[in-house]
C-alpha atoms as a PDB file:
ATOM      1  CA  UNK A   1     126.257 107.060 137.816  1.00  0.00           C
ATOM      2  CA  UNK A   2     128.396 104.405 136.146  1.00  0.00           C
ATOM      3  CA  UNK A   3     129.873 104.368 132.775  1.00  0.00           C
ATOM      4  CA  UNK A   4     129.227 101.123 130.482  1.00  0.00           C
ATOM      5  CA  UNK A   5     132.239 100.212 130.813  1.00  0.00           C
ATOM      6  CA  UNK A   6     132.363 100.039 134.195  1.00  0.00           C
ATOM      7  CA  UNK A   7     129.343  96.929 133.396  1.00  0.00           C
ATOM      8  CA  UNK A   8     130.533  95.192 131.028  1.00  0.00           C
ATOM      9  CA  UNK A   9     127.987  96.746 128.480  1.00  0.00           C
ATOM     10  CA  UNK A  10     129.786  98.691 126.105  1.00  0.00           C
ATOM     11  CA  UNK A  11     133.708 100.227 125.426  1.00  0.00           C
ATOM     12  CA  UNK A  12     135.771 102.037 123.036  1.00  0.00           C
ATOM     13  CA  UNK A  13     137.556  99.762 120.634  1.00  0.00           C
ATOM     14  CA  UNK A  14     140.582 100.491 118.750  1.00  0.00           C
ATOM     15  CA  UNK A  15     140.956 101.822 115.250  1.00  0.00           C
ATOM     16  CA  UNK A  16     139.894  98.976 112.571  1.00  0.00           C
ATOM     17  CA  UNK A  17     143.015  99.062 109.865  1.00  0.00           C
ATOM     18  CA  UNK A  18     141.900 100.426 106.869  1.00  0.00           C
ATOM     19  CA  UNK A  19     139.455 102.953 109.243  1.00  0.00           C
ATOM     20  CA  UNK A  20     139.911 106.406 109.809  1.00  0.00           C
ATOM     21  CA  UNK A  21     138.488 106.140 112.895  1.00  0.00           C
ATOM     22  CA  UNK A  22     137.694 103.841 115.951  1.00  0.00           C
ATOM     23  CA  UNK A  23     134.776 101.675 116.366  1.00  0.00           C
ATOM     24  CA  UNK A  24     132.647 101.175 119.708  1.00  0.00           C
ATOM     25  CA  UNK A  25     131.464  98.328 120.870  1.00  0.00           C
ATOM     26  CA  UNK A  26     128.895  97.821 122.647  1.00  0.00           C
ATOM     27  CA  UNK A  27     126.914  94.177 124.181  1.00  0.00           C
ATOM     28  CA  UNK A  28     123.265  93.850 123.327  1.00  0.00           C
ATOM     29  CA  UNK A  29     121.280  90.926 124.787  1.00  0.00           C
ATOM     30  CA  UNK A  30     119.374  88.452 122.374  1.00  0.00           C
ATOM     31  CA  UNK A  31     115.683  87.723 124.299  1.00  0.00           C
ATOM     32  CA  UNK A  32     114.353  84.461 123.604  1.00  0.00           C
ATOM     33  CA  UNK A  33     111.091  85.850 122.229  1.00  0.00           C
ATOM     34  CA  UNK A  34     113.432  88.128 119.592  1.00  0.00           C
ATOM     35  CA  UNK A  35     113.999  84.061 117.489  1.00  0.00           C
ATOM     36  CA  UNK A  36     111.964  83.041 115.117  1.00  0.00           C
ATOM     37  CA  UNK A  37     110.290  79.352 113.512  1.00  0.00           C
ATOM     38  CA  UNK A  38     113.711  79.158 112.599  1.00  0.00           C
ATOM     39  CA  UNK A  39     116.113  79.918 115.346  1.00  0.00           C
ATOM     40  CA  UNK A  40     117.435  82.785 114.280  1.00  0.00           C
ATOM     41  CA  UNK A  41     116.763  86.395 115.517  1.00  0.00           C
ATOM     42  CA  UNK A  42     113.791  88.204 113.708  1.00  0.00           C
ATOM     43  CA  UNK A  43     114.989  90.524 111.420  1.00  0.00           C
ATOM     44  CA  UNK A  44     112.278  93.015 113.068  1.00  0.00           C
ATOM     45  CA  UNK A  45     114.152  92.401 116.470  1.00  0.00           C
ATOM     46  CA  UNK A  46     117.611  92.936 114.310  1.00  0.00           C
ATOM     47  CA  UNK A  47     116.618  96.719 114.044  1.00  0.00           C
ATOM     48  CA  UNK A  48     115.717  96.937 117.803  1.00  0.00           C
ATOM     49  CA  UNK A  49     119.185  95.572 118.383  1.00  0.00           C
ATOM     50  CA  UNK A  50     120.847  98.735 116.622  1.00  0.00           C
ATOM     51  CA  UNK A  51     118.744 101.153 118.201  1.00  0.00           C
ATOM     52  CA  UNK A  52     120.134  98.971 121.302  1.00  0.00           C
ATOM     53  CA  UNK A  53     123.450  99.456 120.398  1.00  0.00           C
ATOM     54  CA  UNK A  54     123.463 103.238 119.725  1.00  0.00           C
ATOM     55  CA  UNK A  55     121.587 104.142 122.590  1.00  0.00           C
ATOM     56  CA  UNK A  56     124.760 102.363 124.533  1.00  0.00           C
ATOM     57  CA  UNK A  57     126.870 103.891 122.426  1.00  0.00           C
ATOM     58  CA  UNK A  58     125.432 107.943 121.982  1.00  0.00           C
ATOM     59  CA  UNK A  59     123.296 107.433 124.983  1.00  0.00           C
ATOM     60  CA  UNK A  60     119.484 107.654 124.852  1.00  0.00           C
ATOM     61  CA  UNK A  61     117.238 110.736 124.122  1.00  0.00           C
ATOM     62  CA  UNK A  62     117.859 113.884 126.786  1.00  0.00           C
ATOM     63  CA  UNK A  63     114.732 113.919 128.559  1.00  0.00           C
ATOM     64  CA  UNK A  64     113.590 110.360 128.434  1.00  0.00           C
ATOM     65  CA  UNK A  65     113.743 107.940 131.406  1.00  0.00           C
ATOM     66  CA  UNK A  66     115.322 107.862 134.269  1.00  0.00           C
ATOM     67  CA  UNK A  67     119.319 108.056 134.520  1.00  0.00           C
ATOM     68  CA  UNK A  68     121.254 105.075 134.318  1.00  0.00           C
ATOM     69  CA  UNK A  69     124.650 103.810 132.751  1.00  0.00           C
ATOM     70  CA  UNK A  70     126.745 106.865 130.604  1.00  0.00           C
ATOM     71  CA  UNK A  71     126.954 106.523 126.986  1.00  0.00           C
ATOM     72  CA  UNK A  72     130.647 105.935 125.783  1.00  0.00           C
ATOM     73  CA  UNK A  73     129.901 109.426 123.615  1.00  0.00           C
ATOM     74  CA  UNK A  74     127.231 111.237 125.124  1.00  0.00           C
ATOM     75  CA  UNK A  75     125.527 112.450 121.894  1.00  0.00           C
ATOM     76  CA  UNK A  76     121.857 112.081 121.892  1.00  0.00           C
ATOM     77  CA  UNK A  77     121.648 112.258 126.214  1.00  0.00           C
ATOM     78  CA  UNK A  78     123.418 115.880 125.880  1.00  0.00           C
ATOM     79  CA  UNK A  79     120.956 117.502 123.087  1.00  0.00           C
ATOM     80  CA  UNK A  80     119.427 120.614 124.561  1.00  0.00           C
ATOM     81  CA  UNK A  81     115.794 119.855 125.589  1.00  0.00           C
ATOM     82  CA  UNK A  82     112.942 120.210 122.442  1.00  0.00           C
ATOM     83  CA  UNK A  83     115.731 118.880 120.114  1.00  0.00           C
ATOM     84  CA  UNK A  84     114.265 115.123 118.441  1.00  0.00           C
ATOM     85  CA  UNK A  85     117.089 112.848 117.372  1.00  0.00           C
ATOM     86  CA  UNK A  86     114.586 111.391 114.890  1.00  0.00           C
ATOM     87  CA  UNK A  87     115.654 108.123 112.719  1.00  0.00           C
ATOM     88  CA  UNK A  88     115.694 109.380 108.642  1.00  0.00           C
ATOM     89  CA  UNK A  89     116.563 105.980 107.027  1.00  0.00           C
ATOM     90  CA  UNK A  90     117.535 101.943 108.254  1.00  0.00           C
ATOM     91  CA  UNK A  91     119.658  99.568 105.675  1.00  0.00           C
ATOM     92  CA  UNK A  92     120.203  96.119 106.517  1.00  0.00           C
ATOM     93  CA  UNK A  93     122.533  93.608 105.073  1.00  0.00           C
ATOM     94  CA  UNK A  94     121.611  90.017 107.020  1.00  0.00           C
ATOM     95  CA  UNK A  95     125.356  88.558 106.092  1.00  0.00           C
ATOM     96  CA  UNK A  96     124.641  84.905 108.273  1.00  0.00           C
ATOM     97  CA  UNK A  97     121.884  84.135 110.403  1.00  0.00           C
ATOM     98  CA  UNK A  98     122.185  85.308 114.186  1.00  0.00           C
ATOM     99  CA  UNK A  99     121.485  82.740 115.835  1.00  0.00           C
ATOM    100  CA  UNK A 100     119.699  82.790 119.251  1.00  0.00           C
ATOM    101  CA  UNK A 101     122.157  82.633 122.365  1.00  0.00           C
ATOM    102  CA  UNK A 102     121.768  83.294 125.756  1.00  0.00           C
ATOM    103  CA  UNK A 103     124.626  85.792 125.608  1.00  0.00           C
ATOM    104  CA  UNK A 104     124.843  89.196 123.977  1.00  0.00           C
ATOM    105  CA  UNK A 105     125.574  89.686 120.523  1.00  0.00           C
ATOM    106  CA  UNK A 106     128.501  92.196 119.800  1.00  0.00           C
ATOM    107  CA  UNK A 107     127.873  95.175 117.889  1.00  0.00           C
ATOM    108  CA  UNK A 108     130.919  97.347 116.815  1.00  0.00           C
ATOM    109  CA  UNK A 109     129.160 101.225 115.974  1.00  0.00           C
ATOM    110  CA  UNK A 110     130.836 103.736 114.047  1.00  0.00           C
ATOM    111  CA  UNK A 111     130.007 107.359 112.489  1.00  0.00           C
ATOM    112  CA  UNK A 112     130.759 106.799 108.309  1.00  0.00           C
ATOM    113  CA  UNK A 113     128.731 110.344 107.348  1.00  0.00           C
ATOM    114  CA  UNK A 114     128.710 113.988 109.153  1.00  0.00           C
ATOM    115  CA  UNK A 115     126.799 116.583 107.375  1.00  0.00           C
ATOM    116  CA  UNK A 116     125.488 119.648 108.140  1.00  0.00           C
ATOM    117  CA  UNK A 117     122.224 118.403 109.788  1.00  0.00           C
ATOM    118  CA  UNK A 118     122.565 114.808 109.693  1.00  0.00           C
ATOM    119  CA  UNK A 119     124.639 111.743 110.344  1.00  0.00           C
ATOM    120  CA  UNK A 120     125.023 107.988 109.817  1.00  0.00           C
ATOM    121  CA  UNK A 121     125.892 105.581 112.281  1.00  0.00           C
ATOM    122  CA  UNK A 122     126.941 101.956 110.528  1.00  0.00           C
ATOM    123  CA  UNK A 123     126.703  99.043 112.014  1.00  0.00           C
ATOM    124  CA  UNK A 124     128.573  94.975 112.517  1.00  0.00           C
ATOM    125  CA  UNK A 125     126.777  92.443 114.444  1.00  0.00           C
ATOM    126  CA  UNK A 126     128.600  89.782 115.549  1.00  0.00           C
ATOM    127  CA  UNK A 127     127.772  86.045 116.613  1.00  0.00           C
ATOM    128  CA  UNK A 128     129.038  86.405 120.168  1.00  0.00           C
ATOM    129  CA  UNK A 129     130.707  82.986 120.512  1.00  0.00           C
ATOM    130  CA  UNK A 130     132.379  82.117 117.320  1.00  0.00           C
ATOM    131  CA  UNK A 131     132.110  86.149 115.831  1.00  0.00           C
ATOM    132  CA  UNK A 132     131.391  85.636 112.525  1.00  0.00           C
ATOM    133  CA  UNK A 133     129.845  88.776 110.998  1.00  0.00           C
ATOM    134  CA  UNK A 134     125.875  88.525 111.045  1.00  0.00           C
ATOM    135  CA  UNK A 135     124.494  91.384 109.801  1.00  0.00           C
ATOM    136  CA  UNK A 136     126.117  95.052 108.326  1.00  0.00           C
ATOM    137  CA  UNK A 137     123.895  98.225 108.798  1.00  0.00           C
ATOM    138  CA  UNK A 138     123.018 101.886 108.528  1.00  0.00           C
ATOM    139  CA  UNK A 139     121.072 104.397 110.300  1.00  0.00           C
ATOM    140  CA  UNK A 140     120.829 108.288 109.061  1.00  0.00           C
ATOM    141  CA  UNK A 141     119.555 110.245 112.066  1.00  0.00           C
ATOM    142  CA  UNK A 142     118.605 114.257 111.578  1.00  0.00           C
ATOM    143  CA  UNK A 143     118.269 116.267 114.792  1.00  0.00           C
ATOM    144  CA  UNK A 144     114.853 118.136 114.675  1.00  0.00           C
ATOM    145  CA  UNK A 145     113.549 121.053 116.731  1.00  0.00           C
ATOM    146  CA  UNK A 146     110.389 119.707 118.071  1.00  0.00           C
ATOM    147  CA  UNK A 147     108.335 123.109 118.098  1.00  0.00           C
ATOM    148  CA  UNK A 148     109.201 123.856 114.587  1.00  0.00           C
ATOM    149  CA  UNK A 149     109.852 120.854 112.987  1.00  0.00           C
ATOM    150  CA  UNK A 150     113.037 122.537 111.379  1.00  0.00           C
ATOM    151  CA  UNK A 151     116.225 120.634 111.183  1.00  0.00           C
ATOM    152  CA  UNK A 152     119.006 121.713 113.426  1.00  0.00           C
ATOM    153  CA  UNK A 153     122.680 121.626 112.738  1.00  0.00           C
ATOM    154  CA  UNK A 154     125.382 119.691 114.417  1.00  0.00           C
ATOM    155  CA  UNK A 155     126.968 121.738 116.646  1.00  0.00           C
ATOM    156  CA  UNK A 156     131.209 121.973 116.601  1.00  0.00           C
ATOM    157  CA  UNK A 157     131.209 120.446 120.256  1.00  0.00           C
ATOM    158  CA  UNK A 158     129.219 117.637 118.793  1.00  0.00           C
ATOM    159  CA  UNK A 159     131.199 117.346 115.824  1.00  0.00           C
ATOM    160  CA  UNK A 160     134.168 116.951 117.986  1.00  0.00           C
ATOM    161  CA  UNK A 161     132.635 114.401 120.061  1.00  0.00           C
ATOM    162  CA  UNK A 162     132.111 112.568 117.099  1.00  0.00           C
ATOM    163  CA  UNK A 163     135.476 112.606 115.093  1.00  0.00           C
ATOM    164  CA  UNK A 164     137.336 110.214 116.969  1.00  0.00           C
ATOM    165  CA  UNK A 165     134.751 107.700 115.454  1.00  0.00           C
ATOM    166  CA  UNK A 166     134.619 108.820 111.883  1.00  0.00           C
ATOM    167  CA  UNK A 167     135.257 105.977 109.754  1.00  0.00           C
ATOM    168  CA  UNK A 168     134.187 104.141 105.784  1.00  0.00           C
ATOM    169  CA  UNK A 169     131.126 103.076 105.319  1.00  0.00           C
ATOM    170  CA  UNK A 170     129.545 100.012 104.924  1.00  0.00           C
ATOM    171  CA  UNK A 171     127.700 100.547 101.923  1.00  0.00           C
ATOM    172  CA  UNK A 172     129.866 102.710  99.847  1.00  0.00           C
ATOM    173  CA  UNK A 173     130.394 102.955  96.209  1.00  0.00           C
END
């Protein structure tokens, strides 16, 4: 198995001034049937794009397909099998159009909330050739026992995983 590194796909970037934490960047591909009348990517394909970009980032779903490249932070490829990392809440801010290219867009992902049960994941897509800020998002995920349907806490190991990328929010007051 290869890391995403090793392809070009994602890495680890360094901490953002002003951040707490670091930021990780990841490539996600534009297809040409993601533009629109306009030229610009769908904002339907937008939110594709970030579940792109953390499943590069956190690594997808334990249990689902077949192996491939390592997640930067194995997250949501290490949960322990009947655990759902199910998708609470999306918010989108489309900054500039993204226009269609035929070379991934750049997506910087960070963690901006830990709680108990839950956690956010924000978002910056950039243009990939002149990288002017596109688009600023937010995902809160909740990891779910599938059997009961009860929410399940972040573990510490997870917790740890995840501080290194702890950083402000987009959207906050």
């Amino acid at each position: 198995m290869t890391t995403a590194e090793q392809v070009g796909g994602a890495s680890a970037a360094q901490p953002t001034p002003g951040d707490a934490g670091a930021r990780l960047r990841v490539r996600v591909p534009m297809r040409w049937g993601d533009m629109d009348a306009y030229g610009h990517i769908n904002n339907v394909q937008i939110v594709r794009m970030l579940e792109e970009a953390r499943i590069a980032a956190f690594g997808p779903p334990g249990g689902t397909g077949a192996s491939g490249v390592d997640a930067l932070v194995p997250l949501f490829s290490d949960v322990p099998a009947g655990t759902l990392a199910l998708v609470v809440e999306h918010r989108v801010r489309y900054v500039k159009p993204l226009d269609y290219r035929n070379v991934a867009a750049e997506v910087d992902v960070w963690v901006s909330g830990l709680k108990a049960a839950a956690l956010t994941l924000d978002y910056v897509i950039h243009d990939p050739v002149d990288g002017h800020e596109c688009v600023r998002a937010t995902t809160s995920l909740a990891f779910v026992d599938e059997r009961s349907g009860r929410l399940l806490r972040l573990t510490e190991e997870q917790r740890g995983r995840l501080a290194p990328y702890v950083g402000k929010g987009l959207f906050e007051r």
